[in-house]
PDB file of N, CA and C in Angstrom:
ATOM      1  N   UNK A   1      -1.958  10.177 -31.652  1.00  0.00           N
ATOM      2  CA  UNK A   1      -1.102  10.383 -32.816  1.00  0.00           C
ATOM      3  C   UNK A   1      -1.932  10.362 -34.093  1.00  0.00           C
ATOM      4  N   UNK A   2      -3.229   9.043 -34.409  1.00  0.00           N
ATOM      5  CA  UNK A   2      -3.458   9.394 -35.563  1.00  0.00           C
ATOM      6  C   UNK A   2      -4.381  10.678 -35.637  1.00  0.00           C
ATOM      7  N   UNK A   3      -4.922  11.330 -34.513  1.00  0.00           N
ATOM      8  CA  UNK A   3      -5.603  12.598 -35.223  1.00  0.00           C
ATOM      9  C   UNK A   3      -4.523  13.531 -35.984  1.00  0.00           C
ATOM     10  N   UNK A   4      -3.593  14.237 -34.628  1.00  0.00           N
ATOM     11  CA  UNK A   4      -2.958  14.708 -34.748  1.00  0.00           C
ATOM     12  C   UNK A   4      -1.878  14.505 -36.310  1.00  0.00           C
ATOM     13  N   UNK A   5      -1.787  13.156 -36.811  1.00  0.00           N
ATOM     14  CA  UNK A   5      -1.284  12.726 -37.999  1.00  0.00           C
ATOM     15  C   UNK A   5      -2.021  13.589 -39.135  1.00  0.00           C
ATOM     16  N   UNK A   6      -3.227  12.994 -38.879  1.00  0.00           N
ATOM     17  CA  UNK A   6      -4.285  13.470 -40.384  1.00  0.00           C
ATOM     18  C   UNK A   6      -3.612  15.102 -40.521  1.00  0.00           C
ATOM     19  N   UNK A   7      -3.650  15.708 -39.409  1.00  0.00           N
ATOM     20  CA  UNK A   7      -3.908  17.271 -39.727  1.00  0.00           C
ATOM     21  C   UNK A   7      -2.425  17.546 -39.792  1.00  0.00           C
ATOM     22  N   UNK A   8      -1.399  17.336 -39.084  1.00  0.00           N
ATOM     23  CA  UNK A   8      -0.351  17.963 -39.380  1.00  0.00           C
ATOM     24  C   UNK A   8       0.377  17.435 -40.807  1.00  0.00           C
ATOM     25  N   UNK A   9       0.003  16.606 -41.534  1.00  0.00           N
ATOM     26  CA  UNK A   9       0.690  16.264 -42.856  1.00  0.00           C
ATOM     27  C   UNK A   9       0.149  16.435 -43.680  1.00  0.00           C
ATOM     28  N   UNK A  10      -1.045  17.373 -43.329  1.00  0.00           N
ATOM     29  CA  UNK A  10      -2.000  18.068 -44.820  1.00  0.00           C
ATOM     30  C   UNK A  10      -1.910  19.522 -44.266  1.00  0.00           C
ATOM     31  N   UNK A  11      -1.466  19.987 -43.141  1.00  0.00           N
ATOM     32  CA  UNK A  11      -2.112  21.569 -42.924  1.00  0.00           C
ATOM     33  C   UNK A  11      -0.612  22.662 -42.899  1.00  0.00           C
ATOM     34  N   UNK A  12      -0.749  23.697 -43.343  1.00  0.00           N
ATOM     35  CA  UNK A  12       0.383  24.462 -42.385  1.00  0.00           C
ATOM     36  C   UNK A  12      -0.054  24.676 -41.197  1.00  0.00           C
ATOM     37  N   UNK A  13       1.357  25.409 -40.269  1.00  0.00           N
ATOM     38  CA  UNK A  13       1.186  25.595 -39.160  1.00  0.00           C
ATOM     39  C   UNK A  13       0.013  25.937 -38.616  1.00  0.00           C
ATOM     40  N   UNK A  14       0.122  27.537 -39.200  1.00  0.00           N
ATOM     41  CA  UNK A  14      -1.025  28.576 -39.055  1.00  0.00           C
ATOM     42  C   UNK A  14      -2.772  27.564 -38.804  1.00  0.00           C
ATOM     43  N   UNK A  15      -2.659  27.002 -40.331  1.00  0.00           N
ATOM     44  CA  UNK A  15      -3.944  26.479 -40.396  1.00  0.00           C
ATOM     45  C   UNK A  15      -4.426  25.316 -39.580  1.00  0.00           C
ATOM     46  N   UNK A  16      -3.178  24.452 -38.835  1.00  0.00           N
ATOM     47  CA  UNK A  16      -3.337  23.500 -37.641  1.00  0.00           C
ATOM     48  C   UNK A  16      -4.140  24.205 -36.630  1.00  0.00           C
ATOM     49  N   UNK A  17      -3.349  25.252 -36.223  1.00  0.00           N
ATOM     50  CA  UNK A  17      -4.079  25.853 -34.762  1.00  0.00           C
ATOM     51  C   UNK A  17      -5.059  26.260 -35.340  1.00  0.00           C
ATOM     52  N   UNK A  18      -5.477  27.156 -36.299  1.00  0.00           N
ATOM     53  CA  UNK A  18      -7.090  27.704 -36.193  1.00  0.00           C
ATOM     54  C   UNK A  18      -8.239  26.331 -36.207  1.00  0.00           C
ATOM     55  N   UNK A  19      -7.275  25.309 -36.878  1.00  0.00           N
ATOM     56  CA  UNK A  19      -8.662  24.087 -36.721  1.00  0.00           C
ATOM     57  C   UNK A  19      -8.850  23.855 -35.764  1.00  0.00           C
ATOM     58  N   UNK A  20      -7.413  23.415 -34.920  1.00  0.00           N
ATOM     59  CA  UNK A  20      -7.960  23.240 -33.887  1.00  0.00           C
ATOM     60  C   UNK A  20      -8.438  24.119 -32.907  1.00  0.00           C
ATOM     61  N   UNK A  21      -8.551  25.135 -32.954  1.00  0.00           N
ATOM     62  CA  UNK A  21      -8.560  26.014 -31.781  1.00  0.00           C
ATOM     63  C   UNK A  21     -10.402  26.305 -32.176  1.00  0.00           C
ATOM     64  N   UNK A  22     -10.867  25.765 -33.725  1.00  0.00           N
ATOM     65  CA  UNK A  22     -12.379  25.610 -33.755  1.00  0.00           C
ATOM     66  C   UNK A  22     -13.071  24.320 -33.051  1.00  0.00           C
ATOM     67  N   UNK A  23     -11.879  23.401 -33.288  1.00  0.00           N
ATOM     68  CA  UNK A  23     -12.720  22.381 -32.672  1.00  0.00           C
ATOM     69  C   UNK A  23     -12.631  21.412 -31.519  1.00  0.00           C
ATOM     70  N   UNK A  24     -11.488  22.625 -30.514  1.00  0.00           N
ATOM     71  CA  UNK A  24     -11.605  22.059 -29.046  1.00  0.00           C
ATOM     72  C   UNK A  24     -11.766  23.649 -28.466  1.00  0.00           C
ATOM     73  N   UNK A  25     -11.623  23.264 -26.989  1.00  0.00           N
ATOM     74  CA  UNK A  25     -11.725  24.642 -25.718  1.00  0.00           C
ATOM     75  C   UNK A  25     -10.289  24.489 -25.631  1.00  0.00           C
ATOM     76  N   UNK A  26     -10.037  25.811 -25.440  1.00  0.00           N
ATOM     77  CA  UNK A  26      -7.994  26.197 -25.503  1.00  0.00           C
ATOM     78  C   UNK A  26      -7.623  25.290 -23.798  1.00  0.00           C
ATOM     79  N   UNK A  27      -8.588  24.870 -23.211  1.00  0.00           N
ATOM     80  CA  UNK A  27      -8.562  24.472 -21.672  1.00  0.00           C
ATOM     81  C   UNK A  27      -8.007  22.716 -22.172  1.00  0.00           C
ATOM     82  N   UNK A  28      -8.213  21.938 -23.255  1.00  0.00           N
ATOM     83  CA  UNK A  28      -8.503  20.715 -23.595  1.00  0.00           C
ATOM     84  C   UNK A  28      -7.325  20.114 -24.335  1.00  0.00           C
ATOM     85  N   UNK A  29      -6.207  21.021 -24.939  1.00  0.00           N
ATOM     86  CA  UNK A  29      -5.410  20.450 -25.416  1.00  0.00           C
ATOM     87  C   UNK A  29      -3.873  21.354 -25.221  1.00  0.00           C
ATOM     88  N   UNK A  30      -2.539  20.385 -25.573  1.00  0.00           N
ATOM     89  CA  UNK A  30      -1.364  21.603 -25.604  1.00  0.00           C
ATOM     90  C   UNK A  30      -0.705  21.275 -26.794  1.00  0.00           C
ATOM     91  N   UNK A  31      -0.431  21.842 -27.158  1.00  0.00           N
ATOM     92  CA  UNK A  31       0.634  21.584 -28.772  1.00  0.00           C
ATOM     93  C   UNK A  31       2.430  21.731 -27.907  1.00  0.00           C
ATOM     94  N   UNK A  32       2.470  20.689 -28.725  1.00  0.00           N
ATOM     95  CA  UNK A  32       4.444  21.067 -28.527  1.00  0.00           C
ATOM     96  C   UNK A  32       4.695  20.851 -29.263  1.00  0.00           C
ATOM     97  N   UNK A  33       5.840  21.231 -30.019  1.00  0.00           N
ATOM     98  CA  UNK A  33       6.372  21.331 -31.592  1.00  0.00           C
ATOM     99  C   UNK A  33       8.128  20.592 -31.227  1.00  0.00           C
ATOM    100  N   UNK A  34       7.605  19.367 -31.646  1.00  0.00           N
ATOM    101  CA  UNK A  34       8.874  18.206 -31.243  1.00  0.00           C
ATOM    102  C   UNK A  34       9.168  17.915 -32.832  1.00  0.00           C
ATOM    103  N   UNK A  35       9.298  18.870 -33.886  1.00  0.00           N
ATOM    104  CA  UNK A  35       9.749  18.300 -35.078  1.00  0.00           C
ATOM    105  C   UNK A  35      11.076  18.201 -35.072  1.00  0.00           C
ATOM    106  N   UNK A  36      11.912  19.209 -34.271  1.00  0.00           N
ATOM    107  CA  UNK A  36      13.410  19.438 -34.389  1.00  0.00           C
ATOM    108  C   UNK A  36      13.960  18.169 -33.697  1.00  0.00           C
ATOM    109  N   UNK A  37      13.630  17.639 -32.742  1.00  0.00           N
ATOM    110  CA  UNK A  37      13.688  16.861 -32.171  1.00  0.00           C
ATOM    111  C   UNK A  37      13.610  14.592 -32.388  1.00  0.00           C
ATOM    112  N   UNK A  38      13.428  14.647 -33.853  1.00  0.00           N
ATOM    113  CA  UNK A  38      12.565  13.313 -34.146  1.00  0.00           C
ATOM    114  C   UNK A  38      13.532  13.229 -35.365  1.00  0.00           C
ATOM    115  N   UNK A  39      14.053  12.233 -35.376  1.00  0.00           N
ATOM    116  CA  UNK A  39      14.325  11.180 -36.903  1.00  0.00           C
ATOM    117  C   UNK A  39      12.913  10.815 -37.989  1.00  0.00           C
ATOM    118  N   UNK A  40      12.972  10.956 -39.004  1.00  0.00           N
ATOM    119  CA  UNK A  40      12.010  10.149 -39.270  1.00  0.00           C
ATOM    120  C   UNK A  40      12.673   9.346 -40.964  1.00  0.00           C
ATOM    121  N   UNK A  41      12.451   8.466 -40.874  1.00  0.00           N
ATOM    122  CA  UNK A  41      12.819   7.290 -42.160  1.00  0.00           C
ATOM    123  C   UNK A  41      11.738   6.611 -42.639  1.00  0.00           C
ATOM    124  N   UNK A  42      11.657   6.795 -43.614  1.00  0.00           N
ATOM    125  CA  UNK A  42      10.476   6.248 -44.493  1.00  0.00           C
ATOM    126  C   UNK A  42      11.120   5.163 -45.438  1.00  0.00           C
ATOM    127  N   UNK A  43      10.034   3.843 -45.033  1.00  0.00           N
ATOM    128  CA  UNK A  43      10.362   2.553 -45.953  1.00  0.00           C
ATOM    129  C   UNK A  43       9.019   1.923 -46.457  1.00  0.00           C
ATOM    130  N   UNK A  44       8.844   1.291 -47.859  1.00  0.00           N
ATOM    131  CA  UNK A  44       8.533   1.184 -48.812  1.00  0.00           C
ATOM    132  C   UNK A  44       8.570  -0.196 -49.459  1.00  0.00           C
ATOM    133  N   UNK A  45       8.016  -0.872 -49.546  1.00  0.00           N
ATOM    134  CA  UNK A  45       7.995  -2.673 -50.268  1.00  0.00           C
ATOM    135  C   UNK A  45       6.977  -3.282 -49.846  1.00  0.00           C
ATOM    136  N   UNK A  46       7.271  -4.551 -50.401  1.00  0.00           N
ATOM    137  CA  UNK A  46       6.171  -5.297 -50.216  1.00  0.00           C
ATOM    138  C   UNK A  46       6.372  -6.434 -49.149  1.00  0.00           C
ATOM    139  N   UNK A  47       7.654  -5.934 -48.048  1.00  0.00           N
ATOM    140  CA  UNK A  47       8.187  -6.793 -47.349  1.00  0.00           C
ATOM    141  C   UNK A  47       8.729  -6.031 -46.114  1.00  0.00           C
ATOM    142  N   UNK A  48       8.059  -4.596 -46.008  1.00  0.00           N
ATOM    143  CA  UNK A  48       7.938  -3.604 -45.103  1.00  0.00           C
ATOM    144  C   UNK A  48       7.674  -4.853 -43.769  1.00  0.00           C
ATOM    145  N   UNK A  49       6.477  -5.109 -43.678  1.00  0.00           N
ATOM    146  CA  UNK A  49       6.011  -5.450 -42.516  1.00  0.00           C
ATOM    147  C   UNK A  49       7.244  -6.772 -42.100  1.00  0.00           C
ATOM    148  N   UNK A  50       7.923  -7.293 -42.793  1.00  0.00           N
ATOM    149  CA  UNK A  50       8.470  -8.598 -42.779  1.00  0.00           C
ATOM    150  C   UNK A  50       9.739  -8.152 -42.226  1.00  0.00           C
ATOM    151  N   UNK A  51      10.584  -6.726 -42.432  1.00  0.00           N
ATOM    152  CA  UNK A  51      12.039  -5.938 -41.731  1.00  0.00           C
ATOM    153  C   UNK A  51      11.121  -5.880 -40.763  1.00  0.00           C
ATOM    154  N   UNK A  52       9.945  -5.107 -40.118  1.00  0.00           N
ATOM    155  CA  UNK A  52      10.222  -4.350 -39.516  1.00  0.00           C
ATOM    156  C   UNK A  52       9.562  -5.595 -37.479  1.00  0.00           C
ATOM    157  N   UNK A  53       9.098  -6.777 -38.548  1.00  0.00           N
ATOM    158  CA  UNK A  53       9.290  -7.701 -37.299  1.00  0.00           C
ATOM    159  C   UNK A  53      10.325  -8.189 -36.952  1.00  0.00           C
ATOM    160  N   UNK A  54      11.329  -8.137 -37.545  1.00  0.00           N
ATOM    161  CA  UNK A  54      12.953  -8.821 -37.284  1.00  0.00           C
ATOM    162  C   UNK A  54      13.044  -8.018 -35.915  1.00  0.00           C
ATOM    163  N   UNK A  55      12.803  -6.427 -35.347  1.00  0.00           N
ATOM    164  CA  UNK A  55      13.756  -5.923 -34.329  1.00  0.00           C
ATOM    165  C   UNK A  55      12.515  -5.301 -33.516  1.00  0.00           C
ATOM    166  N   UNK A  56      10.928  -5.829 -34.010  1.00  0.00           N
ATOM    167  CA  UNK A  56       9.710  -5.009 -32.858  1.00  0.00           C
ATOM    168  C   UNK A  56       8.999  -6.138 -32.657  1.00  0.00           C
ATOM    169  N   UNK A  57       8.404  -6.155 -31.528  1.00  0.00           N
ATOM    170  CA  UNK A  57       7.723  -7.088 -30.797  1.00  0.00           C
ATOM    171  C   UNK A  57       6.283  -7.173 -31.723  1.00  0.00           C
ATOM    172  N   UNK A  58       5.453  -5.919 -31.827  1.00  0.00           N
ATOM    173  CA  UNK A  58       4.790  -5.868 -32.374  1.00  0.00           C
ATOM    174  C   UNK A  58       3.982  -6.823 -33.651  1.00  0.00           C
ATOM    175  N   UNK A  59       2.640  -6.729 -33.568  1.00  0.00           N
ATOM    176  CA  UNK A  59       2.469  -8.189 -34.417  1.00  0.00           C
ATOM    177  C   UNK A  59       1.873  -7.104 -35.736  1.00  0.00           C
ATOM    178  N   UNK A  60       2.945  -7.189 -36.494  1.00  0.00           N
ATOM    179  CA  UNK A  60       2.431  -5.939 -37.297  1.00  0.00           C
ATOM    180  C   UNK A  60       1.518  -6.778 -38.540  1.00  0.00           C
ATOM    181  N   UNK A  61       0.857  -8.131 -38.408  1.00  0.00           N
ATOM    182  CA  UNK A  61      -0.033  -8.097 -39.217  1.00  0.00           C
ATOM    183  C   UNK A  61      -1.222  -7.584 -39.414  1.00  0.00           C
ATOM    184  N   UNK A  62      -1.860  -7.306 -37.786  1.00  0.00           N
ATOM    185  CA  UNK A  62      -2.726  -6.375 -37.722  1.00  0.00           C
ATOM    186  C   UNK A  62      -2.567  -4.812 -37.985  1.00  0.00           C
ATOM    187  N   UNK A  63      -1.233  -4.216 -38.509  1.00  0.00           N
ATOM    188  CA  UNK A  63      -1.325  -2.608 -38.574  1.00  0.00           C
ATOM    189  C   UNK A  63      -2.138  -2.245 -40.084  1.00  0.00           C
ATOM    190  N   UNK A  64      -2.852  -1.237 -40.040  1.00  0.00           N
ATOM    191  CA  UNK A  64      -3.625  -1.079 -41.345  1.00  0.00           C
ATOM    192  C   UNK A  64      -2.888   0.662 -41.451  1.00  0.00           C
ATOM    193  N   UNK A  65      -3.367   0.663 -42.770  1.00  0.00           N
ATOM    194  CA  UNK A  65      -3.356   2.397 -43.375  1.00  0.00           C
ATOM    195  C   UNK A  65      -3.861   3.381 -42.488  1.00  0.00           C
ATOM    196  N   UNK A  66      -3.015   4.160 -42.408  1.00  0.00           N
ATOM    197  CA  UNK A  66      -3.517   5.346 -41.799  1.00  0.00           C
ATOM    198  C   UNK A  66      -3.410   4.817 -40.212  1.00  0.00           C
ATOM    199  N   UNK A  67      -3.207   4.206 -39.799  1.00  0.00           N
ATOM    200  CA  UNK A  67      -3.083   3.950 -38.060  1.00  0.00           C
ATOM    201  C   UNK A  67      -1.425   3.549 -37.868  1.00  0.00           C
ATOM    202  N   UNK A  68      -1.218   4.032 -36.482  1.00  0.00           N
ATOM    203  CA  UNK A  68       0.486   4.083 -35.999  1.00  0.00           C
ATOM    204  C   UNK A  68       0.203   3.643 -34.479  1.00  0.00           C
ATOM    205  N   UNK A  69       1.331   2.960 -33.985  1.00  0.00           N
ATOM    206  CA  UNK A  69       2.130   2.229 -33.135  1.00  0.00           C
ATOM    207  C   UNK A  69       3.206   2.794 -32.772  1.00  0.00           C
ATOM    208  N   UNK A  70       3.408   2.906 -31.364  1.00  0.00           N
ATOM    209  CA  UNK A  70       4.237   3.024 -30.287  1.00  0.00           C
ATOM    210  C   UNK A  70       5.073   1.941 -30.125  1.00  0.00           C
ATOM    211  N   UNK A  71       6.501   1.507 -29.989  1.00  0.00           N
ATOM    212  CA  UNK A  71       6.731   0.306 -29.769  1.00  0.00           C
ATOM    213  C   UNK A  71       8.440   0.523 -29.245  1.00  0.00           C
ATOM    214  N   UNK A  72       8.916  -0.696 -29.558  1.00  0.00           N
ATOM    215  CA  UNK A  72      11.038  -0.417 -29.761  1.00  0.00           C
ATOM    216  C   UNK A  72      11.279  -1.426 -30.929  1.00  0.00           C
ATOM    217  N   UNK A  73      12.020  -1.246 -31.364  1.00  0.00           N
ATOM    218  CA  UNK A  73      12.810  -1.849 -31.842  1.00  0.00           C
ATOM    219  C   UNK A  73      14.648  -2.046 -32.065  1.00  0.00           C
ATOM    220  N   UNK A  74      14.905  -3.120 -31.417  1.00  0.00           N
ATOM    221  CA  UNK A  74      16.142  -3.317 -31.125  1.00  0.00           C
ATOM    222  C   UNK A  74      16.817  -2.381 -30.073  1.00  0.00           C
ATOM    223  N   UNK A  75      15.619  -1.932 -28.965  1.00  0.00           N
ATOM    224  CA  UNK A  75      15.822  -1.790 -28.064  1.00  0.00           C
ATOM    225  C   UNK A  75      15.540   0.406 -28.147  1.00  0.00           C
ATOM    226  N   UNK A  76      15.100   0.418 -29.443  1.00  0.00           N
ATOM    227  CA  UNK A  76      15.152   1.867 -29.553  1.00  0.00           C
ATOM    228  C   UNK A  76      13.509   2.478 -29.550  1.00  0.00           C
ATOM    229  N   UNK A  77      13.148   2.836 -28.910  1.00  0.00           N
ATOM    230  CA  UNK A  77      11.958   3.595 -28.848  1.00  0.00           C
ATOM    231  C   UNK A  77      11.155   4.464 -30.211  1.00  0.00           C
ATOM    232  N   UNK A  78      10.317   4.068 -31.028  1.00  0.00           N
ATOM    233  CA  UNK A  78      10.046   4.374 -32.281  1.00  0.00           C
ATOM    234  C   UNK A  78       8.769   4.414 -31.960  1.00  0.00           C
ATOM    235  N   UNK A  79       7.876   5.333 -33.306  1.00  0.00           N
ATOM    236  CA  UNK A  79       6.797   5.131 -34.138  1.00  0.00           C
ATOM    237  C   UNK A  79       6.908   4.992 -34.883  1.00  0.00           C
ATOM    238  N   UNK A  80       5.528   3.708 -35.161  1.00  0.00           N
ATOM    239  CA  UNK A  80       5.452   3.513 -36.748  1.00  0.00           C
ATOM    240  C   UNK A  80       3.940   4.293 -36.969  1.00  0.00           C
ATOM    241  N   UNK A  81       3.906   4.918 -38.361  1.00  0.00           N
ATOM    242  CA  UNK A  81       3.096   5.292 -38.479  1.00  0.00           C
ATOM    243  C   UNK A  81       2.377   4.355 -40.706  1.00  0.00           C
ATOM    244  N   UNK A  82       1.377   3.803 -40.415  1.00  0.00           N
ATOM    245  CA  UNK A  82       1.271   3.399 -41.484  1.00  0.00           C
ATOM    246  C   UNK A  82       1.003   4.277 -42.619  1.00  0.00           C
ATOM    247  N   UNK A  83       1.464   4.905 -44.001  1.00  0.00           N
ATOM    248  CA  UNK A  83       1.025   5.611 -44.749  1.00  0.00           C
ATOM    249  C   UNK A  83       0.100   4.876 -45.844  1.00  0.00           C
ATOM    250  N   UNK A  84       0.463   3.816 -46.263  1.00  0.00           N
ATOM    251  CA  UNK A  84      -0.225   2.907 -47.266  1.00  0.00           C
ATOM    252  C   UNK A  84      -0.213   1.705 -47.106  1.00  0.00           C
ATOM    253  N   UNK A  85      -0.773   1.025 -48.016  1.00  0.00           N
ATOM    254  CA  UNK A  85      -0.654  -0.680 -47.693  1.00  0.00           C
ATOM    255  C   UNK A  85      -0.685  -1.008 -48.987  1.00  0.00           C
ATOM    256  N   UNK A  86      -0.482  -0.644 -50.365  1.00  0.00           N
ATOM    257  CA  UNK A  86      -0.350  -1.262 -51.224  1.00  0.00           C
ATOM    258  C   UNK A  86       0.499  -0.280 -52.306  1.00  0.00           C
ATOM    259  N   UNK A  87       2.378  -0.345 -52.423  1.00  0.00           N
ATOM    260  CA  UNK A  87       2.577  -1.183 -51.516  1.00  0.00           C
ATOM    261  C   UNK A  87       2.882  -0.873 -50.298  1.00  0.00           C
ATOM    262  N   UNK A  88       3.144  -1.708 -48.906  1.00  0.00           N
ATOM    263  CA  UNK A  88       3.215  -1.351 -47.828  1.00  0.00           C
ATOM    264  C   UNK A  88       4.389   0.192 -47.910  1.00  0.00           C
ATOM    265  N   UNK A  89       3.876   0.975 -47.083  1.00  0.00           N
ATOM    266  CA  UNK A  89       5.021   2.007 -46.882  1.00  0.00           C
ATOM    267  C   UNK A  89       4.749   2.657 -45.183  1.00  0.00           C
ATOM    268  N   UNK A  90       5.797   2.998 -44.526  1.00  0.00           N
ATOM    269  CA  UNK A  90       5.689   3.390 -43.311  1.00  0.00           C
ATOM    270  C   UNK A  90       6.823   4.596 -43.011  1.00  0.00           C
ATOM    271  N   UNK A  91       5.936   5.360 -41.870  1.00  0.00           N
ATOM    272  CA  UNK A  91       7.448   6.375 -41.119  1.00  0.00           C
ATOM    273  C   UNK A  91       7.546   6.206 -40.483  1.00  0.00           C
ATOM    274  N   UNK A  92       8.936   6.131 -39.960  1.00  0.00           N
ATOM    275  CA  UNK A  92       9.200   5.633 -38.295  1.00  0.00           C
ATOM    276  C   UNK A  92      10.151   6.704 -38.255  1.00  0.00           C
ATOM    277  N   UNK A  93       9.697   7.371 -36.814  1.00  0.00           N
ATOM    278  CA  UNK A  93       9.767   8.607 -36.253  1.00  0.00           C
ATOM    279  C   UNK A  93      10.922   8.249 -34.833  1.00  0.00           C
ATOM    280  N   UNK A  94      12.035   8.532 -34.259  1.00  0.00           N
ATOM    281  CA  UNK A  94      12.533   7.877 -33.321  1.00  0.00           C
ATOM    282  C   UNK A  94      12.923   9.570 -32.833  1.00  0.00           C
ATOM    283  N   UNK A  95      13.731   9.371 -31.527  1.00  0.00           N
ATOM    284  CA  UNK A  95      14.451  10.683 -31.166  1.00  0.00           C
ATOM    285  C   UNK A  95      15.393  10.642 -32.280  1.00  0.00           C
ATOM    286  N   UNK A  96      16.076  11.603 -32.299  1.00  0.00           N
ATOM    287  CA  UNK A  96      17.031  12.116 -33.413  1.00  0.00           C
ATOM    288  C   UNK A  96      18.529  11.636 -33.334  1.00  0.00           C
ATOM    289  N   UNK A  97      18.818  11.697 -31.557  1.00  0.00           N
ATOM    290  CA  UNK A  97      20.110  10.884 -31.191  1.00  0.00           C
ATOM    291  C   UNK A  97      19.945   9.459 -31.399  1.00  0.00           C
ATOM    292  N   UNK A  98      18.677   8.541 -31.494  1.00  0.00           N
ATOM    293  CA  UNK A  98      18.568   7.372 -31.815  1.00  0.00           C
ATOM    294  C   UNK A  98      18.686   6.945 -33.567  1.00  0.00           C
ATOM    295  N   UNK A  99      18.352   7.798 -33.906  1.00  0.00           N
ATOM    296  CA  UNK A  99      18.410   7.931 -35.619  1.00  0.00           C
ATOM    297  C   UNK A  99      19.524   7.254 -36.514  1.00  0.00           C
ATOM    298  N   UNK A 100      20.774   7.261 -36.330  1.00  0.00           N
ATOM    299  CA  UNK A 100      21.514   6.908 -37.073  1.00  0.00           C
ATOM    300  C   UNK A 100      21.205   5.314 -36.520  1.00  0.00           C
ATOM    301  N   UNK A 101      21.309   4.682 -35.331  1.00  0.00           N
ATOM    302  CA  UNK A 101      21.007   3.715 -34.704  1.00  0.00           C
ATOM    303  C   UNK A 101      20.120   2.507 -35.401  1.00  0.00           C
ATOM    304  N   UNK A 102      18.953   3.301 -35.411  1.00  0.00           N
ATOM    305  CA  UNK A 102      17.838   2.927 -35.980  1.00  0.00           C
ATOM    306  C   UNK A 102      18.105   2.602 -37.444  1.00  0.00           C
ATOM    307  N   UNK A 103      18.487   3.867 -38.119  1.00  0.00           N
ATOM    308  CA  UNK A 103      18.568   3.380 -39.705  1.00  0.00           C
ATOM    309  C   UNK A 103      19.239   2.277 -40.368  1.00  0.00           C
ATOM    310  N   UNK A 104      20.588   1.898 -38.988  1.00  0.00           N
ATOM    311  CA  UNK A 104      21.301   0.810 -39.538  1.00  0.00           C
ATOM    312  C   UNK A 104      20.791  -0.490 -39.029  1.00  0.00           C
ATOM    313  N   UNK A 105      19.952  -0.377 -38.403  1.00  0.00           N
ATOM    314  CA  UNK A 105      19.142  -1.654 -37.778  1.00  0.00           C
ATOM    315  C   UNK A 105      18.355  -1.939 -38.607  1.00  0.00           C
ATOM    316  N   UNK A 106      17.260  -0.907 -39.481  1.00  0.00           N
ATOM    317  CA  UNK A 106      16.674  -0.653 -40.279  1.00  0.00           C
ATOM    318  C   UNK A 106      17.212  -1.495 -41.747  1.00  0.00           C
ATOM    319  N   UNK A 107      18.268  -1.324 -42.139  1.00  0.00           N
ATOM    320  CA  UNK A 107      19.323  -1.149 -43.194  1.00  0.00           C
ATOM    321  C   UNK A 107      19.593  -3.068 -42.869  1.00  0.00           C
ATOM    322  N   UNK A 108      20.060  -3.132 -41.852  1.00  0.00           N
ATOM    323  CA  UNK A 108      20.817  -4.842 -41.502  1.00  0.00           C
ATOM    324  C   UNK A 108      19.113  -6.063 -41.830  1.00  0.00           C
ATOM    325  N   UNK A 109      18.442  -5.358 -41.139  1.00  0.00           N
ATOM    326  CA  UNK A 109      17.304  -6.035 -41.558  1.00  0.00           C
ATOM    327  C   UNK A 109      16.534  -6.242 -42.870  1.00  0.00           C
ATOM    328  N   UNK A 110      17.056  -5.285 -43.653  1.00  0.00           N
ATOM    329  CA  UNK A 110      16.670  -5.078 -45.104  1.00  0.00           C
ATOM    330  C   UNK A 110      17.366  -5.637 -45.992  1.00  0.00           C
ATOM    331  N   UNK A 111      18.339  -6.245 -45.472  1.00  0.00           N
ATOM    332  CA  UNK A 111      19.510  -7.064 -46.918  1.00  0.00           C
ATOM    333  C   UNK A 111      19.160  -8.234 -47.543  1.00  0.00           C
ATOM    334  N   UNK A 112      18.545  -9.176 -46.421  1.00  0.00           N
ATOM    335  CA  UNK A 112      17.861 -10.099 -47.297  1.00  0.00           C
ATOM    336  C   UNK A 112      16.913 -10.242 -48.185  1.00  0.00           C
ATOM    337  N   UNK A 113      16.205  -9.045 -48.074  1.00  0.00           N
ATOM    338  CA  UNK A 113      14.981  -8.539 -48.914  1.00  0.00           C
ATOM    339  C   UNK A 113      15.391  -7.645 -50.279  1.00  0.00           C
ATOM    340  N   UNK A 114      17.214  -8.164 -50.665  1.00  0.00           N
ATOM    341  CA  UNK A 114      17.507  -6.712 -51.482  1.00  0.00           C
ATOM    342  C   UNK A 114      17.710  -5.481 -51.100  1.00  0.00           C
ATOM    343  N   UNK A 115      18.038  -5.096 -49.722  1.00  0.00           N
ATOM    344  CA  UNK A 115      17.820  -3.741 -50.079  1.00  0.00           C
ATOM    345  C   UNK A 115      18.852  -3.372 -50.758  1.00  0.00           C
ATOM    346  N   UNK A 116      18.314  -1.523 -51.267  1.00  0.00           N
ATOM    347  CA  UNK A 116      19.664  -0.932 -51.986  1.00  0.00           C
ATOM    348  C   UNK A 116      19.425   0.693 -51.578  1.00  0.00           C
ATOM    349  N   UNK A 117      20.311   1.217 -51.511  1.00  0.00           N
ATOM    350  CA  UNK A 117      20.026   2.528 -50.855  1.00  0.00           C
ATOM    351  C   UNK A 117      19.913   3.340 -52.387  1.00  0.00           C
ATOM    352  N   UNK A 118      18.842   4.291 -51.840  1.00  0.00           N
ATOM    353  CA  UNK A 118      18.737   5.458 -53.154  1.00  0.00           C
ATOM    354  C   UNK A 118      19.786   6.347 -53.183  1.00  0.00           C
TER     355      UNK A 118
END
């Protein structure tokens, strides 16, 4: 995920495959295009890491910038992917039927911290 991260959130399509298609053998990799397919919710504070242990096993004091995790939370199958760390911000990517699921788990875990929806 994090290669694949770097390049698909800086490249267009087009320009994904010609990189890659410079810098592997067409024998070495497969692309599937699972965007239609994925939730993704992006959260933001300085208390990111502090929601998002309430409902994942995960010991997210070790997650740094730029690196992502496989995990569940509250029983739902997610990535986290770290975008920054100061302040903390993350995307968490789930199936799409899990999505509404997620956001309110997301949302219940965030009240004590203030949340407020934009």
């Amino acid at each position: 995920m994090e290669w694949t991260k770097k390049l698909a959130f800086g490249l267009k399509k087009k320009d994904l495959l010609t990189n890659i298609l410079q810098n592997f053998k067409e024998t070495d990799f497969a692309i599937t295009d699972l965007s239609h397919s994925k939730a993704i919710i992006e959260i933001e504070g300085q208390e990111v890491k502090e929601v998002l242990k309430k409902g994942c096993p995960f010991n997210f004091n070790i997650l740094e910038k730029n690196k992502s995790i496989n995990s569940t939370y509250n029983g739902i199958a997610f990535t986290v992917d770290m975008i920054d760390d100061n302040p903390d911000k993350v995307r968490l990517f789930a199936l799409r039927s899990f999505g509404e699921s997620l956001y309110h788990s997301i949302t219940d875990a965030s009240l004590e911290f203030g949340y407020k929806s934009l």
